[in-house]
Every structure is written in structure tokens, then in C-alpha cells.
C-alpha atoms as a PDB file:
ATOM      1  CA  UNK A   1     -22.662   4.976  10.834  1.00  0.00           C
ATOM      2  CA  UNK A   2     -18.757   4.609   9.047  1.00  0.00           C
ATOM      3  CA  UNK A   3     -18.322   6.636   6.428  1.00  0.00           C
ATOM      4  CA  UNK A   4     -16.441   3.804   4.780  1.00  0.00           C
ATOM      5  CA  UNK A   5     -17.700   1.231   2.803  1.00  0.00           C
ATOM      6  CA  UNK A   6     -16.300  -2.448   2.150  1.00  0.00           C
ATOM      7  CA  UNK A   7     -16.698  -3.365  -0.914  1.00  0.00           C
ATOM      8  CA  UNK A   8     -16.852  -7.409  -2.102  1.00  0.00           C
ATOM      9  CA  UNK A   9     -14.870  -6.954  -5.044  1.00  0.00           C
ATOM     10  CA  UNK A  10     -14.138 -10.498  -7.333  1.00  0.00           C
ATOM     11  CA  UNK A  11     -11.039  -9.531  -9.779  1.00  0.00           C
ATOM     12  CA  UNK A  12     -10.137 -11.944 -12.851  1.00  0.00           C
ATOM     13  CA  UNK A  13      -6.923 -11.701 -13.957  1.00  0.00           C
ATOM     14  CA  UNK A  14      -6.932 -13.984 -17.045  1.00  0.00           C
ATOM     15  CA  UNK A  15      -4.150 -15.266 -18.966  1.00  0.00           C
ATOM     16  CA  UNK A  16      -4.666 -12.320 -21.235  1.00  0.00           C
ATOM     17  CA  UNK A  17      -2.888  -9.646 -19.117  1.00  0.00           C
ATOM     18  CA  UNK A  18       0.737  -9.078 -20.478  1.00  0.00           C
ATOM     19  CA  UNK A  19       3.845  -9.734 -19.181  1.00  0.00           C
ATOM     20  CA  UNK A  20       4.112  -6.126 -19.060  1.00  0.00           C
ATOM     21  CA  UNK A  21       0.896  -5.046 -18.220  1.00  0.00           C
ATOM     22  CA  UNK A  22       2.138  -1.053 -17.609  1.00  0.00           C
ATOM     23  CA  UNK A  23       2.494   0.464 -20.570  1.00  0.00           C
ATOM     24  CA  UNK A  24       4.819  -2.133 -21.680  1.00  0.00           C
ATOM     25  CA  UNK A  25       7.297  -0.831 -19.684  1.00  0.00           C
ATOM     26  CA  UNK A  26       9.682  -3.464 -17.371  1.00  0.00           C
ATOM     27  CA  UNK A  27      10.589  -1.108 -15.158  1.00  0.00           C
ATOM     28  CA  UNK A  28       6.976   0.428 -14.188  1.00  0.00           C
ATOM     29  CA  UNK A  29       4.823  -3.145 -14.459  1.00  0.00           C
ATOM     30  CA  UNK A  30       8.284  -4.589 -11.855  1.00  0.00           C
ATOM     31  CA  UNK A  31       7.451  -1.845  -9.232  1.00  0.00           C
ATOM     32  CA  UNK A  32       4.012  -2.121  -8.948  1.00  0.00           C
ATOM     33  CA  UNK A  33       4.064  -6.045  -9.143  1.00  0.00           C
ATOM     34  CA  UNK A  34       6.986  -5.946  -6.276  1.00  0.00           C
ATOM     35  CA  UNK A  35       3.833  -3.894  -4.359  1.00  0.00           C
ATOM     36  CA  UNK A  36       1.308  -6.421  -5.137  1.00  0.00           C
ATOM     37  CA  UNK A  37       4.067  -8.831  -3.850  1.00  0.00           C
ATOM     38  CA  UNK A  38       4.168  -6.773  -0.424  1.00  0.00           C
ATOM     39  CA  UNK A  39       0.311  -5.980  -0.104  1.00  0.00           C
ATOM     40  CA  UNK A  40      -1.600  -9.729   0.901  1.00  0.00           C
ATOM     41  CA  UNK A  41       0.900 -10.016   3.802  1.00  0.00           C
ATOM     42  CA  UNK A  42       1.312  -6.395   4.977  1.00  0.00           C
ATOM     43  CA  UNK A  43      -2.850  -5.969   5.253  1.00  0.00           C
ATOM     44  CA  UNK A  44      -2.695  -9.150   7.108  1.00  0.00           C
ATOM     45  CA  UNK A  45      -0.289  -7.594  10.004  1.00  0.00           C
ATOM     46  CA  UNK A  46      -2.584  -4.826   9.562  1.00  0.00           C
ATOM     47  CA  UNK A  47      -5.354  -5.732   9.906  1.00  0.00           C
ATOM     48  CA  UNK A  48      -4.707  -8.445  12.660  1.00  0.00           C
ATOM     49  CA  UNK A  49      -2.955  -5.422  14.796  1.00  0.00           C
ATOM     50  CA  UNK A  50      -6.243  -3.286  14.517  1.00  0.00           C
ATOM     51  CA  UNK A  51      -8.625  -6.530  14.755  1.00  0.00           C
ATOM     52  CA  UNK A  52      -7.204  -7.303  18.164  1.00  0.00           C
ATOM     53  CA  UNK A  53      -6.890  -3.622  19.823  1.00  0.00           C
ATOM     54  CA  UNK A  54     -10.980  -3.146  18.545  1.00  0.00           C
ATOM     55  CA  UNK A  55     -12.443  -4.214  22.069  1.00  0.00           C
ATOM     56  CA  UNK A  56     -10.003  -1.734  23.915  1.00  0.00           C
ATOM     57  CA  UNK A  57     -11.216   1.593  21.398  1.00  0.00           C
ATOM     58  CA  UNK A  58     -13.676   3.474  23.433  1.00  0.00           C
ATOM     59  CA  UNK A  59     -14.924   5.661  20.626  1.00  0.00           C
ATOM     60  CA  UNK A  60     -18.303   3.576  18.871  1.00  0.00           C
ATOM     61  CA  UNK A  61     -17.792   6.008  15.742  1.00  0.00           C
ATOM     62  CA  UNK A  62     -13.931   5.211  15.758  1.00  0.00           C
ATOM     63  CA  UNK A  63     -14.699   1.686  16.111  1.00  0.00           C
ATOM     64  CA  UNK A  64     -17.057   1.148  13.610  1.00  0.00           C
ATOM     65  CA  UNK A  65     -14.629   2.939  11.410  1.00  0.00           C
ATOM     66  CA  UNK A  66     -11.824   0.000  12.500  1.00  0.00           C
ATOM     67  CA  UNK A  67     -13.868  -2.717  11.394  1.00  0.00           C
ATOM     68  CA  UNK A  68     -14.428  -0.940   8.333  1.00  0.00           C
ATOM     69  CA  UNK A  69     -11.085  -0.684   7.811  1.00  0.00           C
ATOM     70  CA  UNK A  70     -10.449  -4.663   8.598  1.00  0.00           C
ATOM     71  CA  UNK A  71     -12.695  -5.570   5.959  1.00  0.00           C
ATOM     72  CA  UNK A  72     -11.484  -2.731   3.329  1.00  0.00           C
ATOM     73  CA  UNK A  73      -7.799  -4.299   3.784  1.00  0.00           C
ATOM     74  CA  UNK A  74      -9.055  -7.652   3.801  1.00  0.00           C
ATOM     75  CA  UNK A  75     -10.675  -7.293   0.557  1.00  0.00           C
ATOM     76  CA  UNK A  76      -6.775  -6.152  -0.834  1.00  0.00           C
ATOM     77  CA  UNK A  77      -4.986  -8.833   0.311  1.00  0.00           C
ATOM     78  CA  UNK A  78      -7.585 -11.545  -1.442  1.00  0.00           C
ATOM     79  CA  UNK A  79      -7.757  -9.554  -4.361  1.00  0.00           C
ATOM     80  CA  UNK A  80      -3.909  -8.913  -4.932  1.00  0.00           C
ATOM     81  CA  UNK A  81      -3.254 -11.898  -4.170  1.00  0.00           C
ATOM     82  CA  UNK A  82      -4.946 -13.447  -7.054  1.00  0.00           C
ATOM     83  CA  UNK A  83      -2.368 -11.858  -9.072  1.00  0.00           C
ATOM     84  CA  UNK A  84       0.025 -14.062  -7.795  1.00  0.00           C
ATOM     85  CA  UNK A  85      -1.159 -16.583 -10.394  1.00  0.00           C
ATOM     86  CA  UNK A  86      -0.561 -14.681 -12.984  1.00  0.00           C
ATOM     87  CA  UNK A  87       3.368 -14.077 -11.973  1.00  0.00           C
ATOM     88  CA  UNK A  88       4.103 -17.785 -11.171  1.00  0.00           C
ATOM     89  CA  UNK A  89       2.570 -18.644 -15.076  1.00  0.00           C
ATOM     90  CA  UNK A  90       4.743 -16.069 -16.576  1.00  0.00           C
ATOM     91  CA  UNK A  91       7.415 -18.050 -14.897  1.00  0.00           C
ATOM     92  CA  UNK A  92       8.332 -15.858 -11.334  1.00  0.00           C
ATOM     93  CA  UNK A  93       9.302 -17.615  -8.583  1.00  0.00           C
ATOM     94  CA  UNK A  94       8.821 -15.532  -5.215  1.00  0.00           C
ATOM     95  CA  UNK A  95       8.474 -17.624  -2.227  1.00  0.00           C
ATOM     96  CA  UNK A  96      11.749 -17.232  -0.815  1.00  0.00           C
ATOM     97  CA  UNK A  97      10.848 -13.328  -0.899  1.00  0.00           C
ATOM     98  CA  UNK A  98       7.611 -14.341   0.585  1.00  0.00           C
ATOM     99  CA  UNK A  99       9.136 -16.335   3.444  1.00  0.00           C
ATOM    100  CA  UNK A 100      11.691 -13.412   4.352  1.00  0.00           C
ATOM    101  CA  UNK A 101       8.550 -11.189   4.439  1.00  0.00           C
ATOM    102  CA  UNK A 102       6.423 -13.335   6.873  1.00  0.00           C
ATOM    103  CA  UNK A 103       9.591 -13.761   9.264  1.00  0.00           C
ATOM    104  CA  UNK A 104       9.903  -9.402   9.570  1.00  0.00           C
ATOM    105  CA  UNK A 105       6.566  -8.997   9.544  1.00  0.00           C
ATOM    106  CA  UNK A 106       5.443 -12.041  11.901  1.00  0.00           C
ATOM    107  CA  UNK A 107       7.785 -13.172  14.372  1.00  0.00           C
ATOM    108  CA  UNK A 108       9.828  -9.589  14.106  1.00  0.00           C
ATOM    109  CA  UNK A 109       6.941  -6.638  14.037  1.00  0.00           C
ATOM    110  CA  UNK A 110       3.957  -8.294  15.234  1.00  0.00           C
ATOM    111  CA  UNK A 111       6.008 -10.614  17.631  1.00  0.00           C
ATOM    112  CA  UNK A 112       8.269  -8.405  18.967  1.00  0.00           C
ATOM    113  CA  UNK A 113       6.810  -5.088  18.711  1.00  0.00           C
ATOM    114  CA  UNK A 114       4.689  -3.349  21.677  1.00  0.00           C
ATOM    115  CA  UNK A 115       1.340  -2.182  20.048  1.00  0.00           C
ATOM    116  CA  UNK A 116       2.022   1.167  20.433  1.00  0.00           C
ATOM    117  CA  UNK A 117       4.875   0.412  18.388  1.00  0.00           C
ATOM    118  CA  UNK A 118       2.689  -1.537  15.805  1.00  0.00           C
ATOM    119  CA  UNK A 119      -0.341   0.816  15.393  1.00  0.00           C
ATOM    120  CA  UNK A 120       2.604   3.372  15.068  1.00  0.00           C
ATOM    121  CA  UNK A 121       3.644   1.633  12.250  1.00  0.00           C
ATOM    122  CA  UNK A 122       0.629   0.919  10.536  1.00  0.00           C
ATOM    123  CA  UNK A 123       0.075   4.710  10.925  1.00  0.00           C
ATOM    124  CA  UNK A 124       3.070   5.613   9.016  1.00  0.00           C
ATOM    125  CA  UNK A 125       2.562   2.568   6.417  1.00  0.00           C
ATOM    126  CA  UNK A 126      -0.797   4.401   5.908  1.00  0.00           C
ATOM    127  CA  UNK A 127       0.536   7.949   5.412  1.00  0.00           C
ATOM    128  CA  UNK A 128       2.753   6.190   2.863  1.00  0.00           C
ATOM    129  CA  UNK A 129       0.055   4.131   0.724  1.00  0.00           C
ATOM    130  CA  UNK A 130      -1.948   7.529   1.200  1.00  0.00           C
ATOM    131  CA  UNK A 131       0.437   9.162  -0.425  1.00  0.00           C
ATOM    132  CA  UNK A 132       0.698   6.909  -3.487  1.00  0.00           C
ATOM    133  CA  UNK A 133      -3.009   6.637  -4.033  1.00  0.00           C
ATOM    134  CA  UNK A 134      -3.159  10.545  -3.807  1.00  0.00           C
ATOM    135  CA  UNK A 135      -1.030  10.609  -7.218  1.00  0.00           C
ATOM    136  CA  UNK A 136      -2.830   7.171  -8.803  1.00  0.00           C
ATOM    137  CA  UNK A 137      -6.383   9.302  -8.829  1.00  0.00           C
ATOM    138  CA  UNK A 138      -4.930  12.714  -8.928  1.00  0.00           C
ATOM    139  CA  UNK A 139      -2.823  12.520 -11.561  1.00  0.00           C
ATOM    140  CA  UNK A 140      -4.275   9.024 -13.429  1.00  0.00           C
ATOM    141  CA  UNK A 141      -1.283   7.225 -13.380  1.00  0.00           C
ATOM    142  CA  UNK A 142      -2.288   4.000 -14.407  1.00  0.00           C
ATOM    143  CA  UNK A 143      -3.418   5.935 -17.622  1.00  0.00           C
ATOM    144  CA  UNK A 144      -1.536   3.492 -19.483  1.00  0.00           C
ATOM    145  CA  UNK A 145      -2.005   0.011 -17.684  1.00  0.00           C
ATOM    146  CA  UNK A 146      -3.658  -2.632 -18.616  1.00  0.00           C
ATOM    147  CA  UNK A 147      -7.655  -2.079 -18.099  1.00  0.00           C
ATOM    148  CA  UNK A 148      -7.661  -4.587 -14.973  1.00  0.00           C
ATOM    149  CA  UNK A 149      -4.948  -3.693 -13.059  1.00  0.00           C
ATOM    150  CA  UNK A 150      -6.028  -0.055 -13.477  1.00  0.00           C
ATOM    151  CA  UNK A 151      -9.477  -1.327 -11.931  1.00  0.00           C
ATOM    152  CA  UNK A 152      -7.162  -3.189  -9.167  1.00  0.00           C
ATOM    153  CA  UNK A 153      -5.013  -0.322  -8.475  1.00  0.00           C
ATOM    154  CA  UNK A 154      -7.393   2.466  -8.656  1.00  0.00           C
ATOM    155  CA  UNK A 155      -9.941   0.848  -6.218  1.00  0.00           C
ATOM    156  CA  UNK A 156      -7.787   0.064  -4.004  1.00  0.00           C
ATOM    157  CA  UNK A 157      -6.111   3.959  -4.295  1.00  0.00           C
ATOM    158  CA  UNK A 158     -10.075   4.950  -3.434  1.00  0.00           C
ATOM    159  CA  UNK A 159     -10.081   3.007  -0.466  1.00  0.00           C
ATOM    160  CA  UNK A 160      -6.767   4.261   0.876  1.00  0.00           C
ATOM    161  CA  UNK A 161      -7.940   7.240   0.622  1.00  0.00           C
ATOM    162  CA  UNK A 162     -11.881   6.645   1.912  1.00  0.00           C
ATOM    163  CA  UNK A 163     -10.176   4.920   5.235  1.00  0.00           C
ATOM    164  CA  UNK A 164      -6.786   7.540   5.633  1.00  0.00           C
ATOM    165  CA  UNK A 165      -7.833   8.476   9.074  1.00  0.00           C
ATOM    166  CA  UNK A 166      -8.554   5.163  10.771  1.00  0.00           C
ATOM    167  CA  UNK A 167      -4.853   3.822  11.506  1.00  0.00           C
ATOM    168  CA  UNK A 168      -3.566   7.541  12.905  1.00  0.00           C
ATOM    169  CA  UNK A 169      -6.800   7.550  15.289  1.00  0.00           C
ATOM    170  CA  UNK A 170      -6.566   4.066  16.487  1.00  0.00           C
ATOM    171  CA  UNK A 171      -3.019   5.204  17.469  1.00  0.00           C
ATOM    172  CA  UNK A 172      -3.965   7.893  18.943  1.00  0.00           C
ATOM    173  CA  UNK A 173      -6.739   6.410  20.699  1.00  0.00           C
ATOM    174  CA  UNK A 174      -3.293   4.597  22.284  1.00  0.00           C
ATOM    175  CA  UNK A 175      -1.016   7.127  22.803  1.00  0.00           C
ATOM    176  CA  UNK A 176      -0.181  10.462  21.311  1.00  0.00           C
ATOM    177  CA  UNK A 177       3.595  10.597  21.786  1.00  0.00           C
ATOM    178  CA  UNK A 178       5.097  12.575  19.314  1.00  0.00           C
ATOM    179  CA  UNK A 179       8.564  10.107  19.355  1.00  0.00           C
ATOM    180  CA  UNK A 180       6.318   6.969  18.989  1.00  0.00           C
ATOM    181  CA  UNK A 181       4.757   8.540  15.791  1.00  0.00           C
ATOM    182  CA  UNK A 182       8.242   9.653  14.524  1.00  0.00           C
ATOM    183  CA  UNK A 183      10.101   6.559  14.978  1.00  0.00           C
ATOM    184  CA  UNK A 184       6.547   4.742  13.270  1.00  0.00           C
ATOM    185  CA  UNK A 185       6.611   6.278  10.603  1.00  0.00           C
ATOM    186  CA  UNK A 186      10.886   5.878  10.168  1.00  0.00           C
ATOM    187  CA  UNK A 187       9.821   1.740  10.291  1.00  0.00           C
ATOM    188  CA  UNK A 188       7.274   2.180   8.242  1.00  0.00           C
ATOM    189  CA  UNK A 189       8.889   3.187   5.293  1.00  0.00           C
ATOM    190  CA  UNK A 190      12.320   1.651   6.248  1.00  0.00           C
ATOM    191  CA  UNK A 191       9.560  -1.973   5.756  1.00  0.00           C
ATOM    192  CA  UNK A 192       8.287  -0.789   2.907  1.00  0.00           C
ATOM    193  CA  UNK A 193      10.907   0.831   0.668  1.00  0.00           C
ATOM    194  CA  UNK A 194      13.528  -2.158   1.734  1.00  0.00           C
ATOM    195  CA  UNK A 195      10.920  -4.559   0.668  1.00  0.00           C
ATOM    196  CA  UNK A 196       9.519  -2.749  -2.544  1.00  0.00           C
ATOM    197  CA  UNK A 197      12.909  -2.289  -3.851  1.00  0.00           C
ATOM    198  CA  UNK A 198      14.008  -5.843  -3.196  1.00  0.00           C
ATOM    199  CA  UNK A 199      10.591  -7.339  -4.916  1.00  0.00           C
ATOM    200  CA  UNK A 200      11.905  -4.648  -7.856  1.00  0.00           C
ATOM    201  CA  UNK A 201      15.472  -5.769  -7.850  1.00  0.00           C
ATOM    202  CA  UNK A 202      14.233 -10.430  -7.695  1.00  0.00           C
ATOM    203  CA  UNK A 203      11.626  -9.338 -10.658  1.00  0.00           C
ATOM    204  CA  UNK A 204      14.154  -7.516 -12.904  1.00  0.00           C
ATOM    205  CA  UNK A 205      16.940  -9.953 -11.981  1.00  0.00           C
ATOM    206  CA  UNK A 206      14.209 -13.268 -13.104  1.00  0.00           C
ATOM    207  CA  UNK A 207      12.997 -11.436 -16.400  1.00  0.00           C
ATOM    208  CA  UNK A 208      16.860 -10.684 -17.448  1.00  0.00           C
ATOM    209  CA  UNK A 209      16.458  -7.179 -17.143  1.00  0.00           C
ATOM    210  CA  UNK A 210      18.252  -5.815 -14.268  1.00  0.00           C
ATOM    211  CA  UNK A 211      21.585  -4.831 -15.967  1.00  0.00           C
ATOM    212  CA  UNK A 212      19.003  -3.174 -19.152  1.00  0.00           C
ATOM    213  CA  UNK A 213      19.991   0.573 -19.568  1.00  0.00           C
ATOM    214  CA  UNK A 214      16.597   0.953 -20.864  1.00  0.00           C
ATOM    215  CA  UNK A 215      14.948   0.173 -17.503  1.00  0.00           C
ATOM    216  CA  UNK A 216      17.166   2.752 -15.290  1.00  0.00           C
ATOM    217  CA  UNK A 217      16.502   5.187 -17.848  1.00  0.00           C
ATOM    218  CA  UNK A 218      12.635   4.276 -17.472  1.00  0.00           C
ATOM    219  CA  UNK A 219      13.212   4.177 -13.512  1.00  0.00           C
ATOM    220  CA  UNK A 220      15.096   7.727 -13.000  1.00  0.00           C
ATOM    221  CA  UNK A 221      11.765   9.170 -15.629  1.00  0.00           C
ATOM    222  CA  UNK A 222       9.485   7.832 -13.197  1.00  0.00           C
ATOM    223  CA  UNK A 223      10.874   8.209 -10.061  1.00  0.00           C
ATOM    224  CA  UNK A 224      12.987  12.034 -10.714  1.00  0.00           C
ATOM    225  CA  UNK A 225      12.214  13.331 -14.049  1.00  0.00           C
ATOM    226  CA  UNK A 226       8.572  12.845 -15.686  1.00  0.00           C
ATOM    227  CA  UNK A 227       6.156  11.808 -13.004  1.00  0.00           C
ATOM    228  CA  UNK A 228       8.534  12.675  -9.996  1.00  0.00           C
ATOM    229  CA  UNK A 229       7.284  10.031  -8.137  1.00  0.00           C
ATOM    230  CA  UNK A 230       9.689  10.425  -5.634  1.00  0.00           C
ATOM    231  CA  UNK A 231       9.570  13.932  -4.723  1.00  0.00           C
ATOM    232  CA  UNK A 232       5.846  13.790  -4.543  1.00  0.00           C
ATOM    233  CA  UNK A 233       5.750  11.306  -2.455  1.00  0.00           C
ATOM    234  CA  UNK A 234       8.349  12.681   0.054  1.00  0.00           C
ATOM    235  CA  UNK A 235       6.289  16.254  -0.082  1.00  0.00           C
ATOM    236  CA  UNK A 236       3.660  14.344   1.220  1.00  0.00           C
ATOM    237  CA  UNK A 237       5.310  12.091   3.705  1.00  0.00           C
ATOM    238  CA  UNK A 238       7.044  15.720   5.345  1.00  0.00           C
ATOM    239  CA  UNK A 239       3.241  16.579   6.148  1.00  0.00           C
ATOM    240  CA  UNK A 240       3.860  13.634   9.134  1.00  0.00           C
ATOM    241  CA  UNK A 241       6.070  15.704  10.611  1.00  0.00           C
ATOM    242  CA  UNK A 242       4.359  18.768  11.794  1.00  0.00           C
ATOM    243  CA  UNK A 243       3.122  18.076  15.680  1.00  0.00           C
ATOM    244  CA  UNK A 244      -0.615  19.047  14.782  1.00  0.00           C
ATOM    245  CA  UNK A 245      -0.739  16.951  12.008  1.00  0.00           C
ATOM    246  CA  UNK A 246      -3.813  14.787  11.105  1.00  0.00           C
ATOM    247  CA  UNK A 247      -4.842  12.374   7.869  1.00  0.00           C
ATOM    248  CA  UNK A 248      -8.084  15.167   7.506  1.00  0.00           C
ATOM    249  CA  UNK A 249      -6.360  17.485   6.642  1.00  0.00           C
ATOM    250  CA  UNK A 250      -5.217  16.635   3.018  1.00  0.00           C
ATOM    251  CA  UNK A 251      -8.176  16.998   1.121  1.00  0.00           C
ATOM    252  CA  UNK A 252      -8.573  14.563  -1.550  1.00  0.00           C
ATOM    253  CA  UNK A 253     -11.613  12.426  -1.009  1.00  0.00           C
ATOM    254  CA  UNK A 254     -13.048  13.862  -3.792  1.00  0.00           C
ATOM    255  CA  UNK A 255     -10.639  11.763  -6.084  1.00  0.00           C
ATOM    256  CA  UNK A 256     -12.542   9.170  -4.485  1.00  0.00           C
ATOM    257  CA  UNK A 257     -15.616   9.830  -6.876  1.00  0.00           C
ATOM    258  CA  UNK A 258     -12.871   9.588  -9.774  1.00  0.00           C
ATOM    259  CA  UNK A 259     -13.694   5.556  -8.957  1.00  0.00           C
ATOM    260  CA  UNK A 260     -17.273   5.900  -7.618  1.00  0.00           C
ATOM    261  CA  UNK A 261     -18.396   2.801 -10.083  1.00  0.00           C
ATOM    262  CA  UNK A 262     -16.844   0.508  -7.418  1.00  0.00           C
ATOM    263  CA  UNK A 263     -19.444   1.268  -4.732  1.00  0.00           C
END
């Protein structure tokens, strides 16, 4: 049986949630809504990727664990999606974003891009998200959000961390070239960062707040000073790089019982 459990979750972001739903900070309640942004989309070329190369996996535990997997990211792109709402009623206007998005991620990566390539890539994109939802338990980092995009965030952190191994194995059940996994990863968060920071930079610029001293000074707290966001995630992300790596080997499912209400 998979060890990982999907979870029919039914979020209701009312009207209610403020404009700056993380700790009334611009800067902080910008990032993560340029990530809720990115997420819908990005599960979809994940989970698509994985969906199709299921019949070709020759391991029945491994492949129970895929489908698991499908319907965990599934779940995350319905239920960060609905947050969408919220954004275009406070007055954000993101489908030009969206459209750029769908051409990289549709006719560029899934297109273009052999599936070792791909599942490569979802690997890395993985290892990434891992590494964010490591800090969100570990370190309670929505401490200060707004009680239902803490739910959002945390169970979705959970499941990241519940299904880290899946995307690295189905990879591996492809190929287990060291370069592949390298240059994966290097796409991976190439995708990600470029698209996070410009979701950060169209948000800011909308809500007049771009040029706002009191936003880079709230951005270089979070990323370099007090959390040290950054440099946690990049300890984590040099873990990748060692040739016997594997997701196992961080141990932090326990940080999954930190949410264990959701199950």
C-alpha cells in the first residue's frame, strides 16, 4: 500500500482574507501569492509528465506511490487556484503572466523536452518545494498569516514532504545519469525563481509598492537577515549535489504530524 495519502481538501477563501493576508506585510503576502500564481499550472505539467510515464514504471510499490502523487498535486492546483478569486477582487490582473507561463511550461518543457529531461525537472522542482515546506513546518513560518492560508500553505508543506521521494524515483526508474539530474535541477529552479520573482515584481508593481523602501527592507529581513530564507534554502538545495544523494535521506516527516488534522 502508498504510504501517501490524498486528501479531498475544499478551501474557502472568503472576502474576509486581507489584502495582506501575511502579517500585513506587502512584501511577504506578494511572494507567496506570486507562488500560488505559479502552483495550478506547474502541478499540471507535473502531474501530466508522471500520469503518462505510470504504465512504463515497473515497480507496483513505486507506482502506486505515482498515482498518489497525481492526486496529492492535483488537489494543489484546485485548491490554489481558488485563490485566484480572491486576487482578481482585490483588483490584480494576471493573465498575461498566466499566458507567458502556459507557453514555457506547455509548448516549451512539456513540448519540447525529452522525458528524461522532464521527470529531471520535476525532480529538481521537487527538491526545491521540499525545501520550502521543510522551513514552513520546521520553523512555523506562516506563524503570522492569516488562519486560512496558513491551513493552505501548511497542508500543502505536509504533502511535499509526505510525497518527497516519488519524482526522484520515477526519474530514476528512467535513467540515473548524474548530468541529466544536474542540468534538472539547474531548469528547475532557473523555472521557478524566474517565474516567482516576476509574479513578485507584476504584484508589487499593481499594488504601487515596488519602488516602497519599506518592502526591500522587509524583503532583504526575509530573504538574508531574520528568517534567512535564502541561505536555508540553498543549504538544502546543495544536498542535490552529492552523487549518492536521495529525498530519504532528510528526515523530516515527522513535521508532517505538525499538520496531522488534515488526514
Amino acid at each position: 500500500m502508498s504510504r501517501i495519502t490524498v486528501r479531498q481538501m475544499n478551501f474557502d477563501f472568503t472576502e474576509a482574507i486581507g489584502r495582506y493576508w501575511y502579517g500585513n506585510s506587502p512584501f511577504k503576502t506578494h511572494f507567496f501569492n506570486s507562488i500560488t500564481l505559479l502552483f495550478p499550472d506547474g502541478e499540471q505539467f507535473m502531474l501530466r509528465t508522471v500520469k503518462r510515464q505510470l504504465k512504463e514504471i515497473d515497480n507496483p510499490q513505486l507506482k502506486q506511490e505515482a498515482s498518489a502523487f497525481i492526486g496529492q498535486e492535483a488537489q494543489h492546483a484546485v485548491q490554489h487556484e481558488k485563490f485566484w478569486n480572491n486576487l482578481r477582487q482585490q483588483g490584480y490582473k494576471f493573465d498575461t503572466y498566466l499566458r507567458f507561463l502556459r507557453f514555457i511550461l506547455f509548448n516549451v518543457c512539456e513540448n519540447q523536452l525529452s522525458i528524461k529531461f522532464k521527470l529531471a525537472m520535476i525532480a529538481g522542482v521537487e527538491h526545491f518545494t521540499n525545501a520550502i515546506a521543510d522551513l514552513v513546518l520546521r520553523e512555523e513560518l506562516f506563524a503570522e498569516a492569516e488562519p486560512k492560508m496558513k491551513e493552505l500553505f501548511e497542508w500543502h508543506s505536509a504533502e511535499e514532504i509526505e510525497h518527497k521521494t516519488v519524482a526522484y524515483d520515477v526519474f530514476q526508474n528512467v535513467t540515473k545519469n548524474y548530468i541529466i539530474r544536474l542540468l534538472g535541477i539547474f531548469i528547475a529552479y532557473t523555472f521557478v525563481l524566474g517565474f516567482v520573482s516576476l509574479g513578485l515584481v507584476m504584484m508589487l508593481y499593481q499594488d504601487k509598492k515596488l519602488l516602497n523602501i519599506k518592502v526591500w527592507q522587509e524583503m532583504i529581513q526575509f530573504f538574508f537577515t531574520k528568517e534567512k530564507f535564502v541561505f536555508k534554502v540553498f543549504l538544502h538545495s546543495l544536498e542535490y549535489f552529492r552523487t549518492n544523494f536521495h529525498p530519504s535521506q532528510k528526515d523530516n516527516l515527522f513535521l508532517v504530524k505538525k499538520v496531522m488534522h488534515f488526514s
